[in-house]
Protein backbone atom coordinates (compact mmCIF):
# COMPACT_ATOMS: atom_id res chain seq x y z
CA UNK A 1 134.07 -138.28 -146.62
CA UNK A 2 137.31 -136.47 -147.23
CA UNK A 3 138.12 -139.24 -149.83
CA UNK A 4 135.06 -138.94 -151.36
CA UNK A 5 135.66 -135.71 -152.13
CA UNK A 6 138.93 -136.09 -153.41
CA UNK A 7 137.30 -139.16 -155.81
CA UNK A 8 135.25 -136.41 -156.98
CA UNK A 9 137.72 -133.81 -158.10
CA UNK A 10 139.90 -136.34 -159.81
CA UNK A 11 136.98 -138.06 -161.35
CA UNK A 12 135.66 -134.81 -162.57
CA UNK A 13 138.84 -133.83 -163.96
CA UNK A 14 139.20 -137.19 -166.03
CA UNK A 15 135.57 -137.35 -167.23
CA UNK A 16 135.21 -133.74 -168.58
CA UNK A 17 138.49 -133.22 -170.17
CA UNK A 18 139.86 -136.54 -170.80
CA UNK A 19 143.43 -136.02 -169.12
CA UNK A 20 144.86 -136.09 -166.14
CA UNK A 21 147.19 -132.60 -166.05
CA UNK A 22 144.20 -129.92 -166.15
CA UNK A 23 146.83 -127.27 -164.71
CA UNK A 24 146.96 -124.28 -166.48
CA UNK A 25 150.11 -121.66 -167.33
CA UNK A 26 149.40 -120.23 -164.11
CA UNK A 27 147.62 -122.96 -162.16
CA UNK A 28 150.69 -123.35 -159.70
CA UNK A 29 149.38 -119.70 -158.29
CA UNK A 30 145.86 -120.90 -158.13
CA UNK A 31 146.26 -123.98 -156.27
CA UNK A 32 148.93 -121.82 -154.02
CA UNK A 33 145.76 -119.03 -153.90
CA UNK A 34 143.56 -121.91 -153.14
CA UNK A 35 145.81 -123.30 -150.03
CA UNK A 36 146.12 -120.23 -148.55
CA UNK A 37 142.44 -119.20 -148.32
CA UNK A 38 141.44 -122.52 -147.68
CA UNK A 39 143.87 -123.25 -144.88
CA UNK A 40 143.25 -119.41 -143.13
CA UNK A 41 139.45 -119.95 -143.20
CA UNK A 42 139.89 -123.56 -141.75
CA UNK A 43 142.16 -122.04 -139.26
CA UNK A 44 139.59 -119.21 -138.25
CA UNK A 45 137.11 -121.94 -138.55
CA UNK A 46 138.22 -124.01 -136.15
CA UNK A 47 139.45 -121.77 -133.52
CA UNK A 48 135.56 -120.84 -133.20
CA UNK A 49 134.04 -123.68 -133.09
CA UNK A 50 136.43 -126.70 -132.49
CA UNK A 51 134.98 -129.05 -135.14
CA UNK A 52 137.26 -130.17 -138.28
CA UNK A 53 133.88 -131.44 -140.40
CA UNK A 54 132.89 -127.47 -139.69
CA UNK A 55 136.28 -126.12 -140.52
CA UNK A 56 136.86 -128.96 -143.27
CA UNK A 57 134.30 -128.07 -145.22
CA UNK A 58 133.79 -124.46 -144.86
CA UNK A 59 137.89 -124.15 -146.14
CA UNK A 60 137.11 -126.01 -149.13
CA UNK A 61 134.08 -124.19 -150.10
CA UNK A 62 136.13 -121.17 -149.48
CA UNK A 63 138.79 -122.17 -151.72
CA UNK A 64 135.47 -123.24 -154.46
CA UNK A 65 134.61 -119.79 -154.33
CA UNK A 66 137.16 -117.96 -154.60
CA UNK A 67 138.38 -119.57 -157.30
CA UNK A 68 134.68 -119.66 -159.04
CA UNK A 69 134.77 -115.90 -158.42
CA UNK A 70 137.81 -114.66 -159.80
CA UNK A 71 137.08 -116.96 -163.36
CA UNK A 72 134.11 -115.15 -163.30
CA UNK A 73 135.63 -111.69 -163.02
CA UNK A 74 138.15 -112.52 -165.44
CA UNK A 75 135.07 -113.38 -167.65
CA UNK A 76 134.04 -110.11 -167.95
CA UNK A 77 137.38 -108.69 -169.17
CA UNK A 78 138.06 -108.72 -173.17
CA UNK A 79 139.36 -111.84 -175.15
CA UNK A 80 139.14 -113.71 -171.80
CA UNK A 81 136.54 -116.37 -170.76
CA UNK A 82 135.76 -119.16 -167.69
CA UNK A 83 138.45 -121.52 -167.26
CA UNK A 84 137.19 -124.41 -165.23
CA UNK A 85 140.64 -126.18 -164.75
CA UNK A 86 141.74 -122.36 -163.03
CA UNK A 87 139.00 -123.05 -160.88
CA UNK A 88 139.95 -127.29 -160.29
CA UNK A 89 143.23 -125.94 -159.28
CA UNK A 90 142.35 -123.56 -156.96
CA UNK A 91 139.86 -125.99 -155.39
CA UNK A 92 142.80 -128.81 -155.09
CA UNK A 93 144.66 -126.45 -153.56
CA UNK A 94 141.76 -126.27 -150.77
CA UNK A 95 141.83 -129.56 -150.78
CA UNK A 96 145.32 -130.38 -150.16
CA UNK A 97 145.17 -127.44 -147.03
CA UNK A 98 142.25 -128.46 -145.68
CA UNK A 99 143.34 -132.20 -145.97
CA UNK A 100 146.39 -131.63 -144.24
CA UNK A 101 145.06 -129.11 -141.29
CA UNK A 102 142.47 -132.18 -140.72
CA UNK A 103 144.99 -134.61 -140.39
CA UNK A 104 147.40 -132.45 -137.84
CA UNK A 105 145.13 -130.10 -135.98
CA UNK A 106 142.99 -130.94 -132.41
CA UNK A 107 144.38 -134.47 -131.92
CA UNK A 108 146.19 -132.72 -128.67
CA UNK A 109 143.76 -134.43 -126.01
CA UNK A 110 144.27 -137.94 -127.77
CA UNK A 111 148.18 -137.98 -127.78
CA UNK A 112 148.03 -136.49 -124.03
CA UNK A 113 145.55 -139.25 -122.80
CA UNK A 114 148.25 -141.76 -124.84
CA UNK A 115 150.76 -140.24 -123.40
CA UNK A 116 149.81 -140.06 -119.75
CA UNK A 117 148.54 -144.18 -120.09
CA UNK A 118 151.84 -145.27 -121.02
CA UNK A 119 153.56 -143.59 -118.57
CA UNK A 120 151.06 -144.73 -115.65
């Protein structure tokens, strides 16, 4: 699933603008923007429910927004418009948070019961 998504992005990013380096001037602050809201709201997330599909997903559509908001404000201001690889960026900065947090985070019962077997 999580690679699937990934596919996506990169897929996206080839297909619609031909090239693989779709970061902007300022795309290293939107995929930073995009870590940090996606990794707090995976974090908050997660510490209510306990599932990573819940907290996976709900950090990277966090990250989607946020990004897909702020373009959209920016919009609005003079001799500015949408810039969809502002928005990729901060949405593979989700990505690589919520990726990560996945990987690390709740696997504390497994290693225990591990653990505990190999020293019985």
């Amino acid at each position: 699933m999580k690679a699937l998504a990934l596919f996506l992005i990169f897929f996206f990013s080839l297909t619609y603008y031909g090239y693989a380096q779709f970061i902007s001037d300022d795309g290293e602050y939107h995929v930073a923007a995009g870590a940090l809201i996606s990794g707090t709201t995976y974090a908050f997330v997660y510490s209510k429910t306990k599932d990573k599909n819940k907290a996976f997903w709900y950090g990277l559509g966090a990250s989607a927004l946020a990004g897909i908001a702020k373009e959209v404000y920016d919009s609005t201001k003079p001799d500015n418009h949408f810039d969809t690889p502002d928005v990729a960026a901060t949405v593979v900065g989700g990505l690589t948070a919520c990726v990560t947090l996945s990987l690390f985070v709740g696997n504390k019962k497994r290693n225990r019961a591990k653990t505990s077997a190999l020293v019985n």
